[in-house]
PDB file of N, CA and C in Angstrom:
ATOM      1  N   UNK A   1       2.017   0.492   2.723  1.00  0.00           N
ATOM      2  CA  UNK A   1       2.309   0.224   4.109  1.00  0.00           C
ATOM      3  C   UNK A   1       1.255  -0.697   4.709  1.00  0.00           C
ATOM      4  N   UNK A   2       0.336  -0.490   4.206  1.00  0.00           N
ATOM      5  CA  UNK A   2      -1.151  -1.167   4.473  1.00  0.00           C
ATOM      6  C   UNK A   2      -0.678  -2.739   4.563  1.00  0.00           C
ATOM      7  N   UNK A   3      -0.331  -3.038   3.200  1.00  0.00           N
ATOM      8  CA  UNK A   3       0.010  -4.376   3.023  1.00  0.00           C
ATOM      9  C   UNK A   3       1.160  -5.124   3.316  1.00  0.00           C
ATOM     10  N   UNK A   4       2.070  -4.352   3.759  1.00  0.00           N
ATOM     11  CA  UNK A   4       3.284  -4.387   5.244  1.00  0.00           C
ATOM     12  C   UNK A   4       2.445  -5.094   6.386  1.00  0.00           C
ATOM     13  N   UNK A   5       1.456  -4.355   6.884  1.00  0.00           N
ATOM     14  CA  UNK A   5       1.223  -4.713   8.412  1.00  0.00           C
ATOM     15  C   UNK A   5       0.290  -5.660   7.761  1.00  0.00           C
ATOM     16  N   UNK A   6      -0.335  -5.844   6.698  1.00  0.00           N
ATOM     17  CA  UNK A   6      -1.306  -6.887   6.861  1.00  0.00           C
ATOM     18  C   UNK A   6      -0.339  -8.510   6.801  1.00  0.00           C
ATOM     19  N   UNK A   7       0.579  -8.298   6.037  1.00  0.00           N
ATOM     20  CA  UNK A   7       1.342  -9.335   5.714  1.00  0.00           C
ATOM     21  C   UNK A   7       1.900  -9.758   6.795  1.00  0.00           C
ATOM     22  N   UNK A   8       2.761  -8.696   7.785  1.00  0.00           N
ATOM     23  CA  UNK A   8       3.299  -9.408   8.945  1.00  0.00           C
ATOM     24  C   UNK A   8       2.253  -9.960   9.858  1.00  0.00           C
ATOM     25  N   UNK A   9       1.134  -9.675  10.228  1.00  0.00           N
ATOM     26  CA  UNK A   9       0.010 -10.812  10.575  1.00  0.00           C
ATOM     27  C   UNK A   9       0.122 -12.022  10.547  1.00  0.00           C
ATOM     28  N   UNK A  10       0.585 -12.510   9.606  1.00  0.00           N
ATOM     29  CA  UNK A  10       0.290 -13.906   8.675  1.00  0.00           C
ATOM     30  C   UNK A  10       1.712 -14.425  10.049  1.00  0.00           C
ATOM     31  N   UNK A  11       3.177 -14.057  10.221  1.00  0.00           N
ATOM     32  CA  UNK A  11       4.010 -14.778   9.955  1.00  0.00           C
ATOM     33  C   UNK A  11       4.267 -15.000  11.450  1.00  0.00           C
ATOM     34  N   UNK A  12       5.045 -16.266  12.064  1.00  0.00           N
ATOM     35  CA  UNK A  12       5.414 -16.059  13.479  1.00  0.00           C
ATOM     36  C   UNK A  12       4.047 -16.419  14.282  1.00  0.00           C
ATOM     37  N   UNK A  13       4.377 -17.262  14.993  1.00  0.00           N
ATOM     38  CA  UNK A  13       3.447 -17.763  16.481  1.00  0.00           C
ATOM     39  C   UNK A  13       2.825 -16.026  17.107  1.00  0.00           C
ATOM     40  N   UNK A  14       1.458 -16.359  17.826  1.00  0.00           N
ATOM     41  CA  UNK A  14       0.955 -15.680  18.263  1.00  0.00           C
ATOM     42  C   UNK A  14       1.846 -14.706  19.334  1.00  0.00           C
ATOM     43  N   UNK A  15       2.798 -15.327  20.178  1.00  0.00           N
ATOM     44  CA  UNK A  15       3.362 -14.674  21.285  1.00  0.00           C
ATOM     45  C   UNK A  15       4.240 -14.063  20.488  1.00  0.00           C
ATOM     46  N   UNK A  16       5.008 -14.068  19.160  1.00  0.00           N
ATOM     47  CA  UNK A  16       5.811 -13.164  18.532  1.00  0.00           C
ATOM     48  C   UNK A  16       5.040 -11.789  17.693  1.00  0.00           C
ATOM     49  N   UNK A  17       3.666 -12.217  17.339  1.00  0.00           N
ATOM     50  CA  UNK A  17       3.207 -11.284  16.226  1.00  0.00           C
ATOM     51  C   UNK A  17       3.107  -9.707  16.594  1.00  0.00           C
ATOM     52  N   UNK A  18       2.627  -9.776  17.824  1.00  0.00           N
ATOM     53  CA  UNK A  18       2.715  -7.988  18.171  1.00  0.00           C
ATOM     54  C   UNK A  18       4.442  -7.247  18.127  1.00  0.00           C
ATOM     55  N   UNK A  19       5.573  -8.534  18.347  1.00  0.00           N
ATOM     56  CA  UNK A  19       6.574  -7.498  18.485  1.00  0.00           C
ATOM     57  C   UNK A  19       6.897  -7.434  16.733  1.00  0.00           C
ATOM     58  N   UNK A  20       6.447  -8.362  15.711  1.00  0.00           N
ATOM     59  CA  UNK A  20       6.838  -8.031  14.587  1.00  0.00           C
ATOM     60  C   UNK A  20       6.062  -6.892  14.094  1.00  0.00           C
ATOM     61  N   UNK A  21       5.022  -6.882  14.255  1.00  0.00           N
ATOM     62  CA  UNK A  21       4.039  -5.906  13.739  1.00  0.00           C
ATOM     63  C   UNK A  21       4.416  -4.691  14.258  1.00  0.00           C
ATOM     64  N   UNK A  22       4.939  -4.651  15.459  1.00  0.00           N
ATOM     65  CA  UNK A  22       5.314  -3.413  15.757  1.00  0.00           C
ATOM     66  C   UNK A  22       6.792  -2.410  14.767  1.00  0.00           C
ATOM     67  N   UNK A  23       8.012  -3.791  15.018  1.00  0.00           N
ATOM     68  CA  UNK A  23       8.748  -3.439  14.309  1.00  0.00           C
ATOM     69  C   UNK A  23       8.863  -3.112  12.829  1.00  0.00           C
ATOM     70  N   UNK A  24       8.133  -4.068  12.211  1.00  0.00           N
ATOM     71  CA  UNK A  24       7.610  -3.495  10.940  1.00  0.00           C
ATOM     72  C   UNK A  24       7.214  -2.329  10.230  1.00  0.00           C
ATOM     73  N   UNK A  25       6.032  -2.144  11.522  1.00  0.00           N
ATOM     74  CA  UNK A  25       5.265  -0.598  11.186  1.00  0.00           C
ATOM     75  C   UNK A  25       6.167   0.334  11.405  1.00  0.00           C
ATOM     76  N   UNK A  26       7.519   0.352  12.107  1.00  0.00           N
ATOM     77  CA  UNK A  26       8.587   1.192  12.878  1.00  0.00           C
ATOM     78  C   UNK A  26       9.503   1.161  11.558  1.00  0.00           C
ATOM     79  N   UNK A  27       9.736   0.300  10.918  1.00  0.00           N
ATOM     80  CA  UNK A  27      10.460   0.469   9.442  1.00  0.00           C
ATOM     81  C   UNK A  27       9.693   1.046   8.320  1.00  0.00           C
ATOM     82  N   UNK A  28       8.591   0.551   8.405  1.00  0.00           N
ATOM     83  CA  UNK A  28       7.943   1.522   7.226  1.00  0.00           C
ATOM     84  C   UNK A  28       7.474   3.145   7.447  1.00  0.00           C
ATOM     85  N   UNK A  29       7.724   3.340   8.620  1.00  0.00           N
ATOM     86  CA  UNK A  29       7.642   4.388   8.490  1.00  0.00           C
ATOM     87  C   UNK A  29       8.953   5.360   8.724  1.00  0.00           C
ATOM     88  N   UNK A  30       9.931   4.616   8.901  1.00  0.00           N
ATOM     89  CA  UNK A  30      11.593   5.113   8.552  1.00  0.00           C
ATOM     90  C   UNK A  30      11.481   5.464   7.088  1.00  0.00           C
ATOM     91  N   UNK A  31      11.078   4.417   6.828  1.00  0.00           N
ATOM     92  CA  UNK A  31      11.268   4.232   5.321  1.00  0.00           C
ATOM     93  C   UNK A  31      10.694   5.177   4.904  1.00  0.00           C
ATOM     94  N   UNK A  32       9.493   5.416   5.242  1.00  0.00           N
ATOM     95  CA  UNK A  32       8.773   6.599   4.333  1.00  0.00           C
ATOM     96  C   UNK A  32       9.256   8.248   4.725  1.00  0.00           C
ATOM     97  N   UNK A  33       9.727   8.342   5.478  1.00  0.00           N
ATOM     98  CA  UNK A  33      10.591   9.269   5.857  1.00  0.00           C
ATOM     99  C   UNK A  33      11.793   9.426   5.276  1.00  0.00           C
ATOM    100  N   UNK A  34      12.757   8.270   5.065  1.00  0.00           N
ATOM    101  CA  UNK A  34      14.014   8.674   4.339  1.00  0.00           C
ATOM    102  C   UNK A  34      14.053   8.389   2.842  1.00  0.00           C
ATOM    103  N   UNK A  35      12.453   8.061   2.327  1.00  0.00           N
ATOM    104  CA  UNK A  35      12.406   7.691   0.615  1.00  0.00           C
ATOM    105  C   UNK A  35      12.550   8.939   0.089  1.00  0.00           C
ATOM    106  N   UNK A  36      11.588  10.097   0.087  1.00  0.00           N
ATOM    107  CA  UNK A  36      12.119  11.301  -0.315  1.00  0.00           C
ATOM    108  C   UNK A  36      13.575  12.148  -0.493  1.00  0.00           C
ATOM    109  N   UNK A  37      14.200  11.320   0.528  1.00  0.00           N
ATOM    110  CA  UNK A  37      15.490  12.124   0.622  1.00  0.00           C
ATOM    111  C   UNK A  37      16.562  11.033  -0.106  1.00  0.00           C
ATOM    112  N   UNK A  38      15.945   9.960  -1.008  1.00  0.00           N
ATOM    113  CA  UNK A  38      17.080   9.137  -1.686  1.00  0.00           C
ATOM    114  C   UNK A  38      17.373  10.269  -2.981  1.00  0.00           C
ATOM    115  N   UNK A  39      16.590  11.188  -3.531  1.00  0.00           N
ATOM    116  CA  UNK A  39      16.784  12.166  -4.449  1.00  0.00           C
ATOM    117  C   UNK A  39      17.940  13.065  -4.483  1.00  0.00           C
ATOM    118  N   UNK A  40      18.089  12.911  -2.839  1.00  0.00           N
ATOM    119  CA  UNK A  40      19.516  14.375  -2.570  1.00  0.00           C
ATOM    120  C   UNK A  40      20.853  13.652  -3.004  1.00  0.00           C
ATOM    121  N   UNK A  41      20.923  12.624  -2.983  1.00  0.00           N
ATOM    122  CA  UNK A  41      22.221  11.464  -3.024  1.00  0.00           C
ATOM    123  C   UNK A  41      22.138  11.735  -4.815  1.00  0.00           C
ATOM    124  N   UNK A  42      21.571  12.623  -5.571  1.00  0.00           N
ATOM    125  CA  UNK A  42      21.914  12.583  -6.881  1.00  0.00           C
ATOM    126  C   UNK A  42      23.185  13.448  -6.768  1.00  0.00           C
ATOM    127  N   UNK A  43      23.383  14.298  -5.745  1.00  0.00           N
ATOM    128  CA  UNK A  43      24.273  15.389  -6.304  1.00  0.00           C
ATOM    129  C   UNK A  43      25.666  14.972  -5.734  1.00  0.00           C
ATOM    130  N   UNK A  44      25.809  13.613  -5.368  1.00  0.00           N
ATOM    131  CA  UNK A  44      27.294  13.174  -5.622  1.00  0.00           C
ATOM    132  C   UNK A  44      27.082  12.356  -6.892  1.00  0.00           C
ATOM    133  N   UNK A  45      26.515  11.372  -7.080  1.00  0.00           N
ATOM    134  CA  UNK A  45      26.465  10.820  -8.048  1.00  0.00           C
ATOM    135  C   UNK A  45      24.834   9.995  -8.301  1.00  0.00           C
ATOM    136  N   UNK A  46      25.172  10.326 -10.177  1.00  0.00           N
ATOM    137  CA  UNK A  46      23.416  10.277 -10.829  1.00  0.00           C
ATOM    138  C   UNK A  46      22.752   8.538  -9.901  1.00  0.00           C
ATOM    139  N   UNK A  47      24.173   7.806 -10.035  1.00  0.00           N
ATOM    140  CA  UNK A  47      23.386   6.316  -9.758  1.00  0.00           C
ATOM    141  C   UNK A  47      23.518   5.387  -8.387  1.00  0.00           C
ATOM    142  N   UNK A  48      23.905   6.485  -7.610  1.00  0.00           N
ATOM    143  CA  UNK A  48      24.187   6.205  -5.688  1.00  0.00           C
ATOM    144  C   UNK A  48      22.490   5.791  -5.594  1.00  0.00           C
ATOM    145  N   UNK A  49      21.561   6.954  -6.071  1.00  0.00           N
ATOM    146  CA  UNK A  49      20.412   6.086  -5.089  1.00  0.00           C
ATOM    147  C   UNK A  49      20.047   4.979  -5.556  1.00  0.00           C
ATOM    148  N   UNK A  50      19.988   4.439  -7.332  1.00  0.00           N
ATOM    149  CA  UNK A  50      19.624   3.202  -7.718  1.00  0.00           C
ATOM    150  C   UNK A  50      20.483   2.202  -6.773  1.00  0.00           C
ATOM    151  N   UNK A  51      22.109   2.457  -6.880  1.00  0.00           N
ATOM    152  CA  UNK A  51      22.880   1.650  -6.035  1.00  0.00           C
ATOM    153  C   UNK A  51      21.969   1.274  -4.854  1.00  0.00           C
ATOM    154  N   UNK A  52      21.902   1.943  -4.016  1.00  0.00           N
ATOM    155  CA  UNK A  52      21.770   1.766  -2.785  1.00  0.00           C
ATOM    156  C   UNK A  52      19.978   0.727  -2.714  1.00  0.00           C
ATOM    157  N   UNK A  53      19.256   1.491  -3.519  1.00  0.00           N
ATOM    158  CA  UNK A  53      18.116   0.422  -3.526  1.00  0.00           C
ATOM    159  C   UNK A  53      17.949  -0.403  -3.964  1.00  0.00           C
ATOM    160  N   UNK A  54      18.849  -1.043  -5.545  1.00  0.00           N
ATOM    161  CA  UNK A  54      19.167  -1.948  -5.480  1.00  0.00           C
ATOM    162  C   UNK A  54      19.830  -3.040  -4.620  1.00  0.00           C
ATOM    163  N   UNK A  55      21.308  -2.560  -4.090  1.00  0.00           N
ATOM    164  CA  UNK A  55      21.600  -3.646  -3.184  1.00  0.00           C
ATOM    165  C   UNK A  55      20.846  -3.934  -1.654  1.00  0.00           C
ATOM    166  N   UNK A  56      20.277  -2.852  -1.048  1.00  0.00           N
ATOM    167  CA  UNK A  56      19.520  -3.572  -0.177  1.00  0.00           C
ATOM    168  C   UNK A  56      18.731  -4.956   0.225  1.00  0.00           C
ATOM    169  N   UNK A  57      17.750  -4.916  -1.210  1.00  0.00           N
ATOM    170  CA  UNK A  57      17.270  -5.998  -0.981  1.00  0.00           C
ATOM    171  C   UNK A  57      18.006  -7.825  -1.378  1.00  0.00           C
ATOM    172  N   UNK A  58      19.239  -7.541  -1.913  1.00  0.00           N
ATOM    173  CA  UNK A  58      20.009  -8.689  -2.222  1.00  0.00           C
ATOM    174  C   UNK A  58      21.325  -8.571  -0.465  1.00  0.00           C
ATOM    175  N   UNK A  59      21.123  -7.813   0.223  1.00  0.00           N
ATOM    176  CA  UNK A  59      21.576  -7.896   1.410  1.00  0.00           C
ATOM    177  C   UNK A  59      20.917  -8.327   2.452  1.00  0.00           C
ATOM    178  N   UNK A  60      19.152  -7.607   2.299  1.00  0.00           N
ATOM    179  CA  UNK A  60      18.675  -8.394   3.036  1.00  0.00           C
ATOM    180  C   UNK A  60      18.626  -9.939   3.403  1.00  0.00           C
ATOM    181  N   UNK A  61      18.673 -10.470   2.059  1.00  0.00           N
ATOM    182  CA  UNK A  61      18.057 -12.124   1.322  1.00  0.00           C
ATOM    183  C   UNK A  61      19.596 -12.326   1.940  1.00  0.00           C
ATOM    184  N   UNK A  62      20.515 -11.639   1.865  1.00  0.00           N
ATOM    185  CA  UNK A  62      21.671 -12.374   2.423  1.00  0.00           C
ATOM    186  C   UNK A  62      21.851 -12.361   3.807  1.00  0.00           C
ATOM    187  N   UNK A  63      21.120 -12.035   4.738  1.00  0.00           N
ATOM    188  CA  UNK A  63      21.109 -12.244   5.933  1.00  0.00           C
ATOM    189  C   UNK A  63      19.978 -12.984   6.252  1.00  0.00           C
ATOM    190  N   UNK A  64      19.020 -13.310   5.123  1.00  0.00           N
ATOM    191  CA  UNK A  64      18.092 -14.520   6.040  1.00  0.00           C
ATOM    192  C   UNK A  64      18.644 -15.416   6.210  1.00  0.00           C
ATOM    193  N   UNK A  65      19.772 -15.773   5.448  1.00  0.00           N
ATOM    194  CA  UNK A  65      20.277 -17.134   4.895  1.00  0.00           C
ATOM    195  C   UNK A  65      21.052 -17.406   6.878  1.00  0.00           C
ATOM    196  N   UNK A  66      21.373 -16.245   7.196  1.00  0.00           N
ATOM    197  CA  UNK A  66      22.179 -16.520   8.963  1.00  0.00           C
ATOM    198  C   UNK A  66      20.695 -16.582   9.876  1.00  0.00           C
ATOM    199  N   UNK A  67      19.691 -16.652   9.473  1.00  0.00           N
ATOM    200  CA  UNK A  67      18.840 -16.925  10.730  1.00  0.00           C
ATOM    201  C   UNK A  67      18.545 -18.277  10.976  1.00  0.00           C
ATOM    202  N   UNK A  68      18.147 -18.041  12.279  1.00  0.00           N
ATOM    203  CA  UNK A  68      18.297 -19.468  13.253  1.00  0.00           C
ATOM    204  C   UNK A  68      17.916 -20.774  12.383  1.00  0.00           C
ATOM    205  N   UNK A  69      16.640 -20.485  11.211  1.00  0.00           N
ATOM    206  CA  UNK A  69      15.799 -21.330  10.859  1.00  0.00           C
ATOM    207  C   UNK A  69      17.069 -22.063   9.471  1.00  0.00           C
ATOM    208  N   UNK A  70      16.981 -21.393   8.775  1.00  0.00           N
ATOM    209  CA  UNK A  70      17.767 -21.505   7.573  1.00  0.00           C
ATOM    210  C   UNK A  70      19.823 -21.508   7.712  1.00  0.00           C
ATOM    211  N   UNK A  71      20.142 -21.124   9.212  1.00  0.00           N
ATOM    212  CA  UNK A  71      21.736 -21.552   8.930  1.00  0.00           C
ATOM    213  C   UNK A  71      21.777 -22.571   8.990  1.00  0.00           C
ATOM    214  N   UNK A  72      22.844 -23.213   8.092  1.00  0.00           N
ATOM    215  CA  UNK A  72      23.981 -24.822   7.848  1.00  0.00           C
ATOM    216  C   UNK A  72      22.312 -25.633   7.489  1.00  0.00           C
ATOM    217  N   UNK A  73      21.859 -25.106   6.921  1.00  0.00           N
ATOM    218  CA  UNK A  73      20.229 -26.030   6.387  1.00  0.00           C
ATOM    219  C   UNK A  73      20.747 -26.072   4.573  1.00  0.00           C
ATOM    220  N   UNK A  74      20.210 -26.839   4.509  1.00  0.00           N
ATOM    221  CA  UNK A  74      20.340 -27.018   2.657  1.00  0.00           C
ATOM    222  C   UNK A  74      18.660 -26.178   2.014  1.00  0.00           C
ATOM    223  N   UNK A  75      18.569 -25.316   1.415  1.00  0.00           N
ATOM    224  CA  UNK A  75      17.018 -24.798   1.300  1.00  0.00           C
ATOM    225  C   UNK A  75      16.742 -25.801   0.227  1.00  0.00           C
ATOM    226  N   UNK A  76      15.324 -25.872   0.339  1.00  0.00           N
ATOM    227  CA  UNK A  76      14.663 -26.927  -0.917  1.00  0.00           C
ATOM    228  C   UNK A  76      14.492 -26.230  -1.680  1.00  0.00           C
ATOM    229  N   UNK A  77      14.674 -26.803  -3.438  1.00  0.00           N
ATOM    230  CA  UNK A  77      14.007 -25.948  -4.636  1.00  0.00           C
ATOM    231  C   UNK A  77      13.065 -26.097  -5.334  1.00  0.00           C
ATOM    232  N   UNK A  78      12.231 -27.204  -4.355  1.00  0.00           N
ATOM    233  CA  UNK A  78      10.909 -27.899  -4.778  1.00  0.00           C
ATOM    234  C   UNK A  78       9.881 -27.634  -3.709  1.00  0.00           C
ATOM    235  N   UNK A  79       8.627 -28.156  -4.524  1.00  0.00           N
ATOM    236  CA  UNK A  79       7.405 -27.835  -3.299  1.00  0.00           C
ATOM    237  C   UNK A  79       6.689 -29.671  -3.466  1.00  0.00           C
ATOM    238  N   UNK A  80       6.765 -30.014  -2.608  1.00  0.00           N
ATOM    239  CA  UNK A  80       6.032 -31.402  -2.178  1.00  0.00           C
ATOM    240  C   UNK A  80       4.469 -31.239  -2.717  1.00  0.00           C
ATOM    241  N   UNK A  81       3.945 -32.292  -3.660  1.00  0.00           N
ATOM    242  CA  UNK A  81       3.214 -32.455  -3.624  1.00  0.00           C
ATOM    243  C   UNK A  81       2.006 -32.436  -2.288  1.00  0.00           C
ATOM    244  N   UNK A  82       0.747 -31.806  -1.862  1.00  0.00           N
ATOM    245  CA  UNK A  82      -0.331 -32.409  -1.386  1.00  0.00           C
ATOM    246  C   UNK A  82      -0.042 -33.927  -0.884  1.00  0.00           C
ATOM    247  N   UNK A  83      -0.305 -34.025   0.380  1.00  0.00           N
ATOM    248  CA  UNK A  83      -0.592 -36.040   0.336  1.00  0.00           C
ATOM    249  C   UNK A  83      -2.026 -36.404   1.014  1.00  0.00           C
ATOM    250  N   UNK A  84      -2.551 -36.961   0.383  1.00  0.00           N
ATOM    251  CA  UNK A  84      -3.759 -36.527   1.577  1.00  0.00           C
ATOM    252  C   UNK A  84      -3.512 -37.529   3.516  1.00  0.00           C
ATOM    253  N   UNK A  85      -4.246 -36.338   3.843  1.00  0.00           N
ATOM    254  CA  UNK A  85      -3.946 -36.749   5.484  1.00  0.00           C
ATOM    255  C   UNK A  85      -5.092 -36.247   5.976  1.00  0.00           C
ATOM    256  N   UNK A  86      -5.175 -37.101   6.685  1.00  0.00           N
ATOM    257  CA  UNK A  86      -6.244 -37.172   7.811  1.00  0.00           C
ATOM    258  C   UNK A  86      -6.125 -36.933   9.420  1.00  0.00           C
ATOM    259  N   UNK A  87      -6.589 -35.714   9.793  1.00  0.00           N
ATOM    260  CA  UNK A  87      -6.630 -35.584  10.677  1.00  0.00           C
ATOM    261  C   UNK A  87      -7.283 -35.555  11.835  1.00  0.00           C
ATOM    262  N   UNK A  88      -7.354 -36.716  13.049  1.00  0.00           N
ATOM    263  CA  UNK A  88      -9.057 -36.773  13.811  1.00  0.00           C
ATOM    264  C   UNK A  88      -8.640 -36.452  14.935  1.00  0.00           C
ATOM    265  N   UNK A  89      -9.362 -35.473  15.413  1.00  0.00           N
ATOM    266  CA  UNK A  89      -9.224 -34.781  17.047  1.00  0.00           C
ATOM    267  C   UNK A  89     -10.546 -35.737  17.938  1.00  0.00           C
ATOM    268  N   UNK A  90     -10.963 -35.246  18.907  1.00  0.00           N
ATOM    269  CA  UNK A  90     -12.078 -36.043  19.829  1.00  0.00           C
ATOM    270  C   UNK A  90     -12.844 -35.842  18.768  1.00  0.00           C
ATOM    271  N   UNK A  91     -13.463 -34.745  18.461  1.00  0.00           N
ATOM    272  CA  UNK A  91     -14.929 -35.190  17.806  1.00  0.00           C
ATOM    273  C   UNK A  91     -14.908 -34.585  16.133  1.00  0.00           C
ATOM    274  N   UNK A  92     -13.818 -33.774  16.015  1.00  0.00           N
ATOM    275  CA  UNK A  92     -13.365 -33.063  14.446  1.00  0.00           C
ATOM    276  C   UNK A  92     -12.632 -34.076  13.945  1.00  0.00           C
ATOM    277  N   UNK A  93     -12.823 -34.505  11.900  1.00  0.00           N
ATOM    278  CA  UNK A  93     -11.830 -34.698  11.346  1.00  0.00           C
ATOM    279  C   UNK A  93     -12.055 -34.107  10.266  1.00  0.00           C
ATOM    280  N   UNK A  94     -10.799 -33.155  10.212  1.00  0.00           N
ATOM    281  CA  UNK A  94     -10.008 -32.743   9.064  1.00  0.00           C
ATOM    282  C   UNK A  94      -9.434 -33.246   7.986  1.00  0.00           C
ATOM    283  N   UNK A  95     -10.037 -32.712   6.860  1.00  0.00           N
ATOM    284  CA  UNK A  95      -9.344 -33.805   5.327  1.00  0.00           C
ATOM    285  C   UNK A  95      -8.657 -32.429   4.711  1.00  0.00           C
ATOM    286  N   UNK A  96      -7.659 -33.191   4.198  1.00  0.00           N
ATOM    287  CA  UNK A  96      -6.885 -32.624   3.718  1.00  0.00           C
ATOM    288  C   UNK A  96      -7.389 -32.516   2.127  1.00  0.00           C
TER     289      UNK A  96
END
């Protein structure tokens, strides 16, 4: 969970990060609450809980694909080389 909240840190502009961090920490700890009880779902059937934790995360990945950033976008399957750039503020420059 640790590395839940440290990770959502990283993502999203400053004015968004407290409501992700919040929501985050609000799922992981659903989560850790209803992980124990994926065991009871044996007694309809042995492979409901693999089911179910398996497809989650290929449902999730299928709903990033509808957020604002990534709909009707083509995703890249490459990473751009480095270019070097130079960056000069009043009295800082930044090398890339």
């Amino acid at each position: 969970m640790t590395g839940l909240l440290i990770g959502s840190l990283v993502f999203g502009p400053m004015a968004h990060r407290q409501n992700g961090v919040g929501l985050n920490s609000i799922c992981a700890f659903g989560v850790g609450i209803l992980a124990p009880l994926m065991h009871l779902l044996d007694v309809y059937h042995q492979a409901l809980s693999m089911l179910i934790c398996g497809l989650l995360p290929f449902i999730g990945g299928g709903l990033c694909v509808l957020l604002p950033e990534t709909l009707n976008t083509e995703l890249q399957d490459y990473i751009d080389p480095l270019e070097e750039k130079t960056i000069t503020l009043e009295s800082v420059t930044i090398e890339n």
